[in-house]
PDB file of N, CA and C in Angstrom:
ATOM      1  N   UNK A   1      -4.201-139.291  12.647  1.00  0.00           N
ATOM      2  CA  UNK A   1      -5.341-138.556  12.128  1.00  0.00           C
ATOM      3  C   UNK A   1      -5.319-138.661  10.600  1.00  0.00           C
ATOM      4  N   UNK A   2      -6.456-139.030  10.293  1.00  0.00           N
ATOM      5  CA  UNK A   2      -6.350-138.977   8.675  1.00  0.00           C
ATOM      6  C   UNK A   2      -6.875-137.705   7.986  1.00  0.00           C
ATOM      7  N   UNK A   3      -6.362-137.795   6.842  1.00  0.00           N
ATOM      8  CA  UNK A   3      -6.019-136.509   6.160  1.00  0.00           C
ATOM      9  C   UNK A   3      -7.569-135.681   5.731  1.00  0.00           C
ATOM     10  N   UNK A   4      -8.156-136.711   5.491  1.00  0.00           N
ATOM     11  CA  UNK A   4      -9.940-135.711   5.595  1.00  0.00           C
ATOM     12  C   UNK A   4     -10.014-135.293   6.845  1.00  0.00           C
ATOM     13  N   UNK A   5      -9.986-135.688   7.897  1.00  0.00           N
ATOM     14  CA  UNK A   5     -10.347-135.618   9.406  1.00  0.00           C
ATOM     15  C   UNK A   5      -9.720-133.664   9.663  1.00  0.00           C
ATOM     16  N   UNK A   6      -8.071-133.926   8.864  1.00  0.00           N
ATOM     17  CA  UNK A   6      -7.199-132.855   9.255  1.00  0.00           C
ATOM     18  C   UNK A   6      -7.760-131.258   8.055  1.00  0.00           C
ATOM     19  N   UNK A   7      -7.902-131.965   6.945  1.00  0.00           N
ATOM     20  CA  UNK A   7      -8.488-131.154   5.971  1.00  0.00           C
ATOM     21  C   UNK A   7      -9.803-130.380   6.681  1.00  0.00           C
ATOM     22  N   UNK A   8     -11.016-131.093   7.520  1.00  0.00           N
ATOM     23  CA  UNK A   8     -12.199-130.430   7.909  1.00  0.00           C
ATOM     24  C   UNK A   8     -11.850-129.538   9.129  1.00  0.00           C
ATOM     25  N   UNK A   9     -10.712-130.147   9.660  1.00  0.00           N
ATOM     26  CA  UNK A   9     -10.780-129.804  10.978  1.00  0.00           C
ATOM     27  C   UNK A   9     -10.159-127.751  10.890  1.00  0.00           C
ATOM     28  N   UNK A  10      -9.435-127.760   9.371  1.00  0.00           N
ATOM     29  CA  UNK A  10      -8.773-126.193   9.393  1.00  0.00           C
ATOM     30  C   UNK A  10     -10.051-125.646   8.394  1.00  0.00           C
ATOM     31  N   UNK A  11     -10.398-126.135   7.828  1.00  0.00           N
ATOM     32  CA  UNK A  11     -11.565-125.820   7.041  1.00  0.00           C
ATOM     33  C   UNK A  11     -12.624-125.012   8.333  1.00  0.00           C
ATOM     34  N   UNK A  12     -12.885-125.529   9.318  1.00  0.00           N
ATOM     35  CA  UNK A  12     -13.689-125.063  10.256  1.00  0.00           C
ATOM     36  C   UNK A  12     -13.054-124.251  10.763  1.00  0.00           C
ATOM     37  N   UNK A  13     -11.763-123.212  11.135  1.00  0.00           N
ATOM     38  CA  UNK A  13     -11.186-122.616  12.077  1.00  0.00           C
ATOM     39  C   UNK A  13     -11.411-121.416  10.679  1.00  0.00           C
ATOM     40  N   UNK A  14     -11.671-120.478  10.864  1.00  0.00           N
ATOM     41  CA  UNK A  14     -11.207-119.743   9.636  1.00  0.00           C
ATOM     42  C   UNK A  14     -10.555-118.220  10.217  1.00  0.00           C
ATOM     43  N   UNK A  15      -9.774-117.677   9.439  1.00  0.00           N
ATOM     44  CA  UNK A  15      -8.984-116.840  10.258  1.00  0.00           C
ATOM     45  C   UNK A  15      -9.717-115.533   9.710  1.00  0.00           C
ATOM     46  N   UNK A  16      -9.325-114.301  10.857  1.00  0.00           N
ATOM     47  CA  UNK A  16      -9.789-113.569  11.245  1.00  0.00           C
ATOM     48  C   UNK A  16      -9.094-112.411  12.138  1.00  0.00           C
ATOM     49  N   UNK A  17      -9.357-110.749  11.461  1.00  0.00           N
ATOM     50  CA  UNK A  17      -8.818-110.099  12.338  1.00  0.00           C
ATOM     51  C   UNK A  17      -9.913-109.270  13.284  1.00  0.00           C
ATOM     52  N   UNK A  18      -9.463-109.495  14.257  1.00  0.00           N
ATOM     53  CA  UNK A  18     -10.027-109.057  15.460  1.00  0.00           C
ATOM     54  C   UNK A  18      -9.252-107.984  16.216  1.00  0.00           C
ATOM     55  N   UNK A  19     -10.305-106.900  16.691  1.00  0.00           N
ATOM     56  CA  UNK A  19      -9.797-105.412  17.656  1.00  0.00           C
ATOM     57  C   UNK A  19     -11.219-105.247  18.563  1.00  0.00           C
ATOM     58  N   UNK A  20     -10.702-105.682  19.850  1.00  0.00           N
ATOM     59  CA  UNK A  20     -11.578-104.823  20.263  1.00  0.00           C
ATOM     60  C   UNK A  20     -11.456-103.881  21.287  1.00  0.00           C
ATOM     61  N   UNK A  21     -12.504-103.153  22.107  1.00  0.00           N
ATOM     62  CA  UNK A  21     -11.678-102.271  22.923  1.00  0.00           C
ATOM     63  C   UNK A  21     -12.033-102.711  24.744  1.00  0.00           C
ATOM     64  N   UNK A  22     -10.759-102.760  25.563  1.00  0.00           N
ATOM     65  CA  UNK A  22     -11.134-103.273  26.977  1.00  0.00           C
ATOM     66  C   UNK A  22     -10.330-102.256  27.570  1.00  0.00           C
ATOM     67  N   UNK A  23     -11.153-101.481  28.103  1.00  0.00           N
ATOM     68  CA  UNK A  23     -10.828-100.420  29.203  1.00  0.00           C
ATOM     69  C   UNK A  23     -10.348 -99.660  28.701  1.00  0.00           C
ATOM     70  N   UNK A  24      -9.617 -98.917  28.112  1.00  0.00           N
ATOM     71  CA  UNK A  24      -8.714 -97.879  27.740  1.00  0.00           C
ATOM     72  C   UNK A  24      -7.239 -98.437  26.757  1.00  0.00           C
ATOM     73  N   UNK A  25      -7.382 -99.946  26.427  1.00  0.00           N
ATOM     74  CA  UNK A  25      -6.668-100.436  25.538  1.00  0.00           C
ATOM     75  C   UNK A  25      -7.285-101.219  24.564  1.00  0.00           C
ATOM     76  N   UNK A  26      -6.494-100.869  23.414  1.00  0.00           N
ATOM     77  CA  UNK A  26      -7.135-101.016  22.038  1.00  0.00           C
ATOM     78  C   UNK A  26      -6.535-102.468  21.593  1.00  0.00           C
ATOM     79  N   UNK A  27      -6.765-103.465  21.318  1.00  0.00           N
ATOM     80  CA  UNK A  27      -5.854-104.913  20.769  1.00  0.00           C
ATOM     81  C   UNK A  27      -6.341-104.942  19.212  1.00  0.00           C
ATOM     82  N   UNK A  28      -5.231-105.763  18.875  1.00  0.00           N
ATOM     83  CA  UNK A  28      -5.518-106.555  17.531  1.00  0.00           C
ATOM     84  C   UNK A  28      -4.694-107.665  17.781  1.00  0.00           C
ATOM     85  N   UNK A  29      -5.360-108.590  17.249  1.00  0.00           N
ATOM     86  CA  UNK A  29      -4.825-109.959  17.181  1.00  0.00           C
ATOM     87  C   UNK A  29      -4.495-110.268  15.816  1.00  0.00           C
ATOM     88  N   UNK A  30      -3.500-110.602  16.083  1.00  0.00           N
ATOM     89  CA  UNK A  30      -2.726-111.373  14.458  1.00  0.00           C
ATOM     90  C   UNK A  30      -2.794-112.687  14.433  1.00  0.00           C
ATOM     91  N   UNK A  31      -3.142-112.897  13.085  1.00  0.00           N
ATOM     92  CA  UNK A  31      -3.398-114.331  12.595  1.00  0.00           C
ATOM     93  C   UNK A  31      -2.711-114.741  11.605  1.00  0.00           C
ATOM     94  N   UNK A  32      -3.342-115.088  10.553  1.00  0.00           N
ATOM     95  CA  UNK A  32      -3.113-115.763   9.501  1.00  0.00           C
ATOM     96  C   UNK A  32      -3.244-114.708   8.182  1.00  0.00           C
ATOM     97  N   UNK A  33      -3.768-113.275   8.723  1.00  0.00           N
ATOM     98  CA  UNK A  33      -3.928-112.946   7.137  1.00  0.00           C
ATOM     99  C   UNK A  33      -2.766-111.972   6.449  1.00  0.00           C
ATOM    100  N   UNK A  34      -3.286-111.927   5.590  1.00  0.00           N
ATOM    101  CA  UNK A  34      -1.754-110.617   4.827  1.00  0.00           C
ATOM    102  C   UNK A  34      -1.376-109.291   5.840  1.00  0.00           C
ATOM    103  N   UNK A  35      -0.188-109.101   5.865  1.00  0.00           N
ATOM    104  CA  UNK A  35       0.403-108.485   6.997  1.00  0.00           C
ATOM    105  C   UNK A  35      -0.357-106.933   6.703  1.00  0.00           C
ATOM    106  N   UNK A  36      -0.698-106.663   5.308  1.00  0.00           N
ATOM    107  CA  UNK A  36      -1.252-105.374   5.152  1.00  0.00           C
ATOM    108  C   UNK A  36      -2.830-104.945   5.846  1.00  0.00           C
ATOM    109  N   UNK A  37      -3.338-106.090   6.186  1.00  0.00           N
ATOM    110  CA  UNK A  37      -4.335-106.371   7.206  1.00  0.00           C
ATOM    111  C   UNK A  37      -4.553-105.609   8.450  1.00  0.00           C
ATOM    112  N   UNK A  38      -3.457-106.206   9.105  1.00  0.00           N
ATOM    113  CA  UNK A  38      -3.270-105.695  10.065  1.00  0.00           C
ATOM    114  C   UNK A  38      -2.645-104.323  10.588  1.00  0.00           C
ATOM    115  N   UNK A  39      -1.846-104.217   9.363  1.00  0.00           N
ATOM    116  CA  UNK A  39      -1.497-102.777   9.136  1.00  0.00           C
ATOM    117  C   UNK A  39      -2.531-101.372   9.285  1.00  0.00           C
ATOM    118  N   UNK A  40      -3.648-101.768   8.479  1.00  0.00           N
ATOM    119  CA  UNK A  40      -4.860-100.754   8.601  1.00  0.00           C
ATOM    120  C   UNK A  40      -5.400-100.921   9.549  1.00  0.00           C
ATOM    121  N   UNK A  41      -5.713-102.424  10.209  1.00  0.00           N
ATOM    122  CA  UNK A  41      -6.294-101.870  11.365  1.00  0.00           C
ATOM    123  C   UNK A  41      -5.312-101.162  12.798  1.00  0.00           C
ATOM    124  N   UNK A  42      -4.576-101.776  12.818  1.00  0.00           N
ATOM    125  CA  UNK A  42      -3.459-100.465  13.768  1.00  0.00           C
ATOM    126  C   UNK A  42      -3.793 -99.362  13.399  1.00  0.00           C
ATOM    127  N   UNK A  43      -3.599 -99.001  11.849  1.00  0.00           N
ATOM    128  CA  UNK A  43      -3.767 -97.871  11.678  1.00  0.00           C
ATOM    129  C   UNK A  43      -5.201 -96.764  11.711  1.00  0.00           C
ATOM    130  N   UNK A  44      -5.989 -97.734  11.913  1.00  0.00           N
ATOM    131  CA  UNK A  44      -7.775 -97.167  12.312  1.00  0.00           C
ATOM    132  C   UNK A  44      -7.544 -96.903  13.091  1.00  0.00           C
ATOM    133  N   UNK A  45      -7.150 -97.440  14.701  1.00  0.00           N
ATOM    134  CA  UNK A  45      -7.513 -97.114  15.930  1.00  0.00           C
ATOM    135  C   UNK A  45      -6.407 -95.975  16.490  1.00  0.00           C
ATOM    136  N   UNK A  46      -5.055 -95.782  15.784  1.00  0.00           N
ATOM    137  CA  UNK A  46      -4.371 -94.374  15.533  1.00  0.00           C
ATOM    138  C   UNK A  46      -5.253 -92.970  15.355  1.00  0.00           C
ATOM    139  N   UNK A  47      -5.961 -93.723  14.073  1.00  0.00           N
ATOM    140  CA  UNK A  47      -6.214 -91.878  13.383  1.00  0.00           C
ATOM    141  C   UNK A  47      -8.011 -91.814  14.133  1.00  0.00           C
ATOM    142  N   UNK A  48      -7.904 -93.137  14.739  1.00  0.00           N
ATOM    143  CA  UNK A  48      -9.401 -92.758  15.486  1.00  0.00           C
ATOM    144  C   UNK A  48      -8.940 -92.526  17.350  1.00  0.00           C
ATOM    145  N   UNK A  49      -8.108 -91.354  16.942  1.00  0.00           N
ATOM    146  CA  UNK A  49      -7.424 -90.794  18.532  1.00  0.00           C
ATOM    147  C   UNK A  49      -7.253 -91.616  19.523  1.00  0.00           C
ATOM    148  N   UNK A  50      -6.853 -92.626  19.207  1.00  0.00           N
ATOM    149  CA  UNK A  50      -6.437 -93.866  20.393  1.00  0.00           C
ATOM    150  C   UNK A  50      -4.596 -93.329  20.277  1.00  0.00           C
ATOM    151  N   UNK A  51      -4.945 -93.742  21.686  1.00  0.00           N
ATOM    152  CA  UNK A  51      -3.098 -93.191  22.457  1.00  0.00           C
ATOM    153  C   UNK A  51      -2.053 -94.232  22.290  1.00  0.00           C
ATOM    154  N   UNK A  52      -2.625 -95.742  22.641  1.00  0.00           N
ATOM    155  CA  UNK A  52      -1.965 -96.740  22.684  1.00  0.00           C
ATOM    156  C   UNK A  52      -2.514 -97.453  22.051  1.00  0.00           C
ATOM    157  N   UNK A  53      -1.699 -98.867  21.477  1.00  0.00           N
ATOM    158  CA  UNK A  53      -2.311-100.056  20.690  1.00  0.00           C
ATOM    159  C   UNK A  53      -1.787-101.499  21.004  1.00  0.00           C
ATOM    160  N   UNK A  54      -2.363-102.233  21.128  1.00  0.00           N
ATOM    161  CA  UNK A  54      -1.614-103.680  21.423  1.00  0.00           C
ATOM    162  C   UNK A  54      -1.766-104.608  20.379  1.00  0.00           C
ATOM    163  N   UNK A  55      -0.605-105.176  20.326  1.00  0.00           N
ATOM    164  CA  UNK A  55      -0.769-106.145  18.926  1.00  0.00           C
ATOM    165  C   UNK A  55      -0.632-107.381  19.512  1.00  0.00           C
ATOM    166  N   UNK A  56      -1.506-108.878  19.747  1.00  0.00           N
ATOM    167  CA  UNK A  56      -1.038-109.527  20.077  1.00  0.00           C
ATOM    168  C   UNK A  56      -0.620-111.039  19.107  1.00  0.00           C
ATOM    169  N   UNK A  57      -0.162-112.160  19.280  1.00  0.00           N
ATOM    170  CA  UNK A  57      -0.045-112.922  18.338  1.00  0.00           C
ATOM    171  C   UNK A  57       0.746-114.024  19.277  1.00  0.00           C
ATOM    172  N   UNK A  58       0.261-115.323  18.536  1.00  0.00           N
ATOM    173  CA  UNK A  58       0.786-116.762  18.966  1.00  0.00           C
ATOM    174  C   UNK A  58       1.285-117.103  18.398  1.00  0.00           C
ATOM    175  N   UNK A  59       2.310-118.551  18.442  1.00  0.00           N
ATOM    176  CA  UNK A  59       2.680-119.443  17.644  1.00  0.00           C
ATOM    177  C   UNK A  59       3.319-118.723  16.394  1.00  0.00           C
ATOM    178  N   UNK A  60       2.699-119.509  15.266  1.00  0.00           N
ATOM    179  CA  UNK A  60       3.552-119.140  14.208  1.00  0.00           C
ATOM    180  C   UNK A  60       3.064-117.714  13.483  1.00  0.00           C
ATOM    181  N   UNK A  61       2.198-117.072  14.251  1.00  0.00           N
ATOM    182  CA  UNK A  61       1.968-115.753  13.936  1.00  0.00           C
ATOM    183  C   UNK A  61       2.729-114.794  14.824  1.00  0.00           C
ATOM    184  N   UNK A  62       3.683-114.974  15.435  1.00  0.00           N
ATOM    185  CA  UNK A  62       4.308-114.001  15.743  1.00  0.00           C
ATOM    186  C   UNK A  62       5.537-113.104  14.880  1.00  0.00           C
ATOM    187  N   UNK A  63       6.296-113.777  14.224  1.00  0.00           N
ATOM    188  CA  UNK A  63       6.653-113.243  12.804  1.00  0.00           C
ATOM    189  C   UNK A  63       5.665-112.061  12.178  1.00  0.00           C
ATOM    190  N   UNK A  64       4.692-112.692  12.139  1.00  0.00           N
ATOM    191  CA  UNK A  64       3.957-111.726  11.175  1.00  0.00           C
ATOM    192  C   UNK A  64       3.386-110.325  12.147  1.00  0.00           C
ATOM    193  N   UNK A  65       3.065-110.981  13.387  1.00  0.00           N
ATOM    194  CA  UNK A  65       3.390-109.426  13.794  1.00  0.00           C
ATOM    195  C   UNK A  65       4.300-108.875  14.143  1.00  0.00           C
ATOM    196  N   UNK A  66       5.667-109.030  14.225  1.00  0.00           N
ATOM    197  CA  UNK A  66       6.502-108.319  13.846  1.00  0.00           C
ATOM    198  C   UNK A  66       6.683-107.436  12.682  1.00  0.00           C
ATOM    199  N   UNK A  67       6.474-107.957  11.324  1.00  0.00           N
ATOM    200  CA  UNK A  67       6.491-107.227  10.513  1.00  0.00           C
ATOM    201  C   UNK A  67       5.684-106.439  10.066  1.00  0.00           C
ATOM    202  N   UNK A  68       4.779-106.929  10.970  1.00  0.00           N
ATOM    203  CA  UNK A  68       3.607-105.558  10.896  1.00  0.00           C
ATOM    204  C   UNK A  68       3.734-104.267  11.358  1.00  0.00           C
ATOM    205  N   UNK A  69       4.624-104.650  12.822  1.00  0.00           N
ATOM    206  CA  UNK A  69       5.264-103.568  13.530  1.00  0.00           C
ATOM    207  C   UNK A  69       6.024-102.409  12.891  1.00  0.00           C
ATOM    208  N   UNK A  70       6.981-103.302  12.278  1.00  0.00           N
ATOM    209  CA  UNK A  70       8.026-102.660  11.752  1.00  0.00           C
ATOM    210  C   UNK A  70       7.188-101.684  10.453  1.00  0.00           C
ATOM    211  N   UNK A  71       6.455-102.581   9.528  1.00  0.00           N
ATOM    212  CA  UNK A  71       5.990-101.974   8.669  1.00  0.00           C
ATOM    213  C   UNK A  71       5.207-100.960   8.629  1.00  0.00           C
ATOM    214  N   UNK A  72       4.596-100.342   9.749  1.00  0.00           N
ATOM    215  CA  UNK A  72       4.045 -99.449  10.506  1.00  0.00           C
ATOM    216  C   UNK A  72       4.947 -98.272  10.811  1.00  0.00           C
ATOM    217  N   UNK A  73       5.820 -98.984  11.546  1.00  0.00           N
ATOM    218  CA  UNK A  73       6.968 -97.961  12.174  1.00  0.00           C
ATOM    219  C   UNK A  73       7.728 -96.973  10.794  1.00  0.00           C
ATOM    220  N   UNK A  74       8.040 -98.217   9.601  1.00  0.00           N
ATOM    221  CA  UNK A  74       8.878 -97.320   8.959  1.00  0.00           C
ATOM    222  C   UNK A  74       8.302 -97.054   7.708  1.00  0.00           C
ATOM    223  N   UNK A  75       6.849 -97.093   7.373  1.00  0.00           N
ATOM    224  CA  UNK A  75       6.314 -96.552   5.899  1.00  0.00           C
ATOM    225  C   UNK A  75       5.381 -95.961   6.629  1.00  0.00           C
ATOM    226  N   UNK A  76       4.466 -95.814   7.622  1.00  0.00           N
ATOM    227  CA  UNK A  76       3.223 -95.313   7.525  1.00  0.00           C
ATOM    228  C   UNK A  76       3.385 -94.417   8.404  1.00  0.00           C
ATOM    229  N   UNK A  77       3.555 -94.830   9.571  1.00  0.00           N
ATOM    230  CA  UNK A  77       3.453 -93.526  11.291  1.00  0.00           C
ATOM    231  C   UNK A  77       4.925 -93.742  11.592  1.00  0.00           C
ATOM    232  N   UNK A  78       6.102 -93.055  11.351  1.00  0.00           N
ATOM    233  CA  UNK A  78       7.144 -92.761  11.551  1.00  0.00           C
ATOM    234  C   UNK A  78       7.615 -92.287  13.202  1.00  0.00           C
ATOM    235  N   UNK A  79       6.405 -91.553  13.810  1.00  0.00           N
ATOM    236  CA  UNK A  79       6.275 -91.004  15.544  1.00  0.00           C
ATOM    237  C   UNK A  79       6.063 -91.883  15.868  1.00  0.00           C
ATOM    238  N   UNK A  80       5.871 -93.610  15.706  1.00  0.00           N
ATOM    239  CA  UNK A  80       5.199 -94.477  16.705  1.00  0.00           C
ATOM    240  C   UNK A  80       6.339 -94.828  17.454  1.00  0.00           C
ATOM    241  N   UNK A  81       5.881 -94.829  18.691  1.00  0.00           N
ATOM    242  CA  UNK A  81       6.944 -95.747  19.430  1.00  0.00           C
ATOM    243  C   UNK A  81       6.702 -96.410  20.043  1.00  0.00           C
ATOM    244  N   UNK A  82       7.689 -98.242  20.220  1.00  0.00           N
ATOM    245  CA  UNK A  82       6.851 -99.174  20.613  1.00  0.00           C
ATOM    246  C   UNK A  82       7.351 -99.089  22.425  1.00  0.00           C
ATOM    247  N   UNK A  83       6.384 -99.001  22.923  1.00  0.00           N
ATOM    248  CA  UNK A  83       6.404 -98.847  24.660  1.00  0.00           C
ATOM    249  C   UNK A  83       6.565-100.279  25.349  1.00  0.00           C
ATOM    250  N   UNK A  84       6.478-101.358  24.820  1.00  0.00           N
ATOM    251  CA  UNK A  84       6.677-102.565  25.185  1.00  0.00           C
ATOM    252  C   UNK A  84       6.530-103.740  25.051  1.00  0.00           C
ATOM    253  N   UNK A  85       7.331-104.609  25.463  1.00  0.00           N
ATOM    254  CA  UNK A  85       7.042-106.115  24.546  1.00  0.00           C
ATOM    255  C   UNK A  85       6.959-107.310  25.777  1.00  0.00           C
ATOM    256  N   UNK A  86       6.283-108.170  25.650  1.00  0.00           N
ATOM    257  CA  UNK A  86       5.781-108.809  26.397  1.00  0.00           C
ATOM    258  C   UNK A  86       5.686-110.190  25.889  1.00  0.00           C
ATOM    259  N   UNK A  87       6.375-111.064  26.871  1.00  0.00           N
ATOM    260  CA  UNK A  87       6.548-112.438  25.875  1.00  0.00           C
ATOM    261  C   UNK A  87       6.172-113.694  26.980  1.00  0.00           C
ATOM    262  N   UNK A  88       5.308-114.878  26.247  1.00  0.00           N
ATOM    263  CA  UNK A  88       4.995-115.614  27.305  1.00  0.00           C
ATOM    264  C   UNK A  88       4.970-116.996  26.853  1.00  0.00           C
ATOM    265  N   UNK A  89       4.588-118.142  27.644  1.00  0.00           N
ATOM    266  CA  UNK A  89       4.281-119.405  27.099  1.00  0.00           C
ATOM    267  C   UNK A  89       2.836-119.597  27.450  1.00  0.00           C
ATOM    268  N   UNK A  90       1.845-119.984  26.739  1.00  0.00           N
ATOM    269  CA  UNK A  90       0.523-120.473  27.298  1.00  0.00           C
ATOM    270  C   UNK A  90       0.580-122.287  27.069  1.00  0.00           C
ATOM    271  N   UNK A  91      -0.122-122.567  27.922  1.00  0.00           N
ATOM    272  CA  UNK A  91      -0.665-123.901  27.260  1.00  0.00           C
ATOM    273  C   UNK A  91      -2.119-124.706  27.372  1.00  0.00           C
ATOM    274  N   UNK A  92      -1.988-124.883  26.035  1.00  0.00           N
ATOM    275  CA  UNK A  92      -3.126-125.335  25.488  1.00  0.00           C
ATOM    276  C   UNK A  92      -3.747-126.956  25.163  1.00  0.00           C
ATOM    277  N   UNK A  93      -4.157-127.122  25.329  1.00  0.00           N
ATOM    278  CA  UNK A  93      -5.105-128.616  25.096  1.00  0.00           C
ATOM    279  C   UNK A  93      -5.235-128.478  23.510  1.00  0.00           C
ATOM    280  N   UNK A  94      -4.683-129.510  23.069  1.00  0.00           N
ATOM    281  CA  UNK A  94      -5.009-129.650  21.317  1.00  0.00           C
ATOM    282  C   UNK A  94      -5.789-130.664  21.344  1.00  0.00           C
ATOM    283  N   UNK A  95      -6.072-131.541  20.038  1.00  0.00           N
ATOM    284  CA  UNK A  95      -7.170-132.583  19.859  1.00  0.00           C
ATOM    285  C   UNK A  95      -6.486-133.653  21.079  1.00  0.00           C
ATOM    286  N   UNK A  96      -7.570-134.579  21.408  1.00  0.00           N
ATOM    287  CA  UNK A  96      -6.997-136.090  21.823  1.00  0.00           C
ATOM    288  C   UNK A  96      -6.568-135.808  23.505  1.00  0.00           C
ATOM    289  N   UNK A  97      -6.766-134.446  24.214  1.00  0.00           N
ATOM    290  CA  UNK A  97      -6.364-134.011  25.222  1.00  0.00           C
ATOM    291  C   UNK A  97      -5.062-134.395  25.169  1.00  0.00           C
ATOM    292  N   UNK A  98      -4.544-133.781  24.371  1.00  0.00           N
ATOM    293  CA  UNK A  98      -3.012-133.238  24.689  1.00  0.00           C
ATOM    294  C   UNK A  98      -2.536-132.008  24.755  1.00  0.00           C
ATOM    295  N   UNK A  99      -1.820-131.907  25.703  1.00  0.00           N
ATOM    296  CA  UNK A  99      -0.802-130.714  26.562  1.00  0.00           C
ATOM    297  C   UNK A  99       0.156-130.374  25.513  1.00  0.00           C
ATOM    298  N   UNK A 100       0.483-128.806  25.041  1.00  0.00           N
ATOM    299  CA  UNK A 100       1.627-128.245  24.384  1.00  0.00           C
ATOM    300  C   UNK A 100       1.638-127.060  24.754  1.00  0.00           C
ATOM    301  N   UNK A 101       2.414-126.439  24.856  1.00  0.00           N
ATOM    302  CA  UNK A 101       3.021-125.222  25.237  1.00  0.00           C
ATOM    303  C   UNK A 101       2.830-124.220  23.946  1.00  0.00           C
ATOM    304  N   UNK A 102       2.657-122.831  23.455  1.00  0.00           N
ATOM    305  CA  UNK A 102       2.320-121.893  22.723  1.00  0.00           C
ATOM    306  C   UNK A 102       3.044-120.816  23.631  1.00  0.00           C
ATOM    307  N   UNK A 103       4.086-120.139  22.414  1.00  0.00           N
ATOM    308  CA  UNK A 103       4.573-118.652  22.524  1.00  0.00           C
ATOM    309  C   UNK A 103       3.573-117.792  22.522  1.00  0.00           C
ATOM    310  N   UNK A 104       3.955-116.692  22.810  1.00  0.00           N
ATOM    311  CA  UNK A 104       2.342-115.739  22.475  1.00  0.00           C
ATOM    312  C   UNK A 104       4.016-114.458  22.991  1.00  0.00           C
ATOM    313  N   UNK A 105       3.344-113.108  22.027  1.00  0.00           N
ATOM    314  CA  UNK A 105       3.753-111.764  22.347  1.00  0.00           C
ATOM    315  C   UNK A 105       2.779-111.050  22.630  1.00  0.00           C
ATOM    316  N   UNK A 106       3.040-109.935  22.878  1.00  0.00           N
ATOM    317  CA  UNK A 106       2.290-108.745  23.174  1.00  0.00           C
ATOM    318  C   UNK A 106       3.115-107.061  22.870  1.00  0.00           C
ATOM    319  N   UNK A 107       3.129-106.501  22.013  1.00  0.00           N
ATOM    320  CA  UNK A 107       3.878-105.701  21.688  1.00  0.00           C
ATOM    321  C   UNK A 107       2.885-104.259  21.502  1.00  0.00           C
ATOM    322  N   UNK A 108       3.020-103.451  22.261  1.00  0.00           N
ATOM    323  CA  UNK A 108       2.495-102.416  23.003  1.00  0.00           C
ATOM    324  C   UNK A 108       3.469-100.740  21.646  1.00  0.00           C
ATOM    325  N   UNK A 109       2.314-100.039  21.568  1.00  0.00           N
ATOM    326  CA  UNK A 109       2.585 -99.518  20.260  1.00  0.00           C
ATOM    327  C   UNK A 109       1.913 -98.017  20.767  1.00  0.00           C
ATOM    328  N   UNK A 110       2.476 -96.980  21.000  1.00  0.00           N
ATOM    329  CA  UNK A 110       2.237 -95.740  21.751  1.00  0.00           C
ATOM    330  C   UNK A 110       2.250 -94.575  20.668  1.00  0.00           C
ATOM    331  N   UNK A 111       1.537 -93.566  20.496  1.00  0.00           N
ATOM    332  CA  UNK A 111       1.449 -92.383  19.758  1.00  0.00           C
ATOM    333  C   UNK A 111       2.094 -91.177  20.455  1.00  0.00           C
ATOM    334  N   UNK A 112       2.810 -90.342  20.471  1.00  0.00           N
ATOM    335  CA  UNK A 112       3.523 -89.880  21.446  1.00  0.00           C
ATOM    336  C   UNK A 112       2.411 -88.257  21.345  1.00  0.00           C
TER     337      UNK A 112
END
């Protein structure tokens, strides 16, 4: 792949945090942006009387939600406790129909 081809191709993906709500659980998906990001929005759907929260994240964003976790846990909501973690492989079709495998978590975040 040549390097314009690879340059347009992230140019078009642009990152983004996303929450929305399905059934009685609240998600956020972690991406690419500053971990303080994601921090507030956990922290919206807290002080907007939600019980539980799910954080989810792939690939090389799972790091970063970790430290989102943590950074949650030990500067902002000190009562949170995380109710569960959930770890998987997906796989995905990248360019050229090729097969690769993707980590993905799920880390489950409870208000007591």
């Amino acid at each position: 792949m040549t390097e314009e081809k690879r340059k347009k191709q992230t140019a078009e993906k642009p990152a983004k945090v996303t929450w929305t709500t399905q059934a009685d659980e609240n998600i956020v998906l972690i991406g690419k942006k500053p971990v303080m990001n994601y921090v507030v929005a956990l922290m919206t759907f807290f002080n907007s009387d939600a019980k539980k929260v799910v954080a989810k994240a792939r690939g090389r964003a799972i790091c970063r939600a970790v430290d989102t976790i943590e950074l949650l846990r030990r500067a902002f909501m000190k009562d949170l406790q995380l109710e569960g973690i959930a770890i998987r492989t997906e796989e995905v079709t990248r360019e050229e129909s090729r097969e690769s495998n993707v980590s993905a978590i799920e880390l489950t975040l409870a208000k007591p």
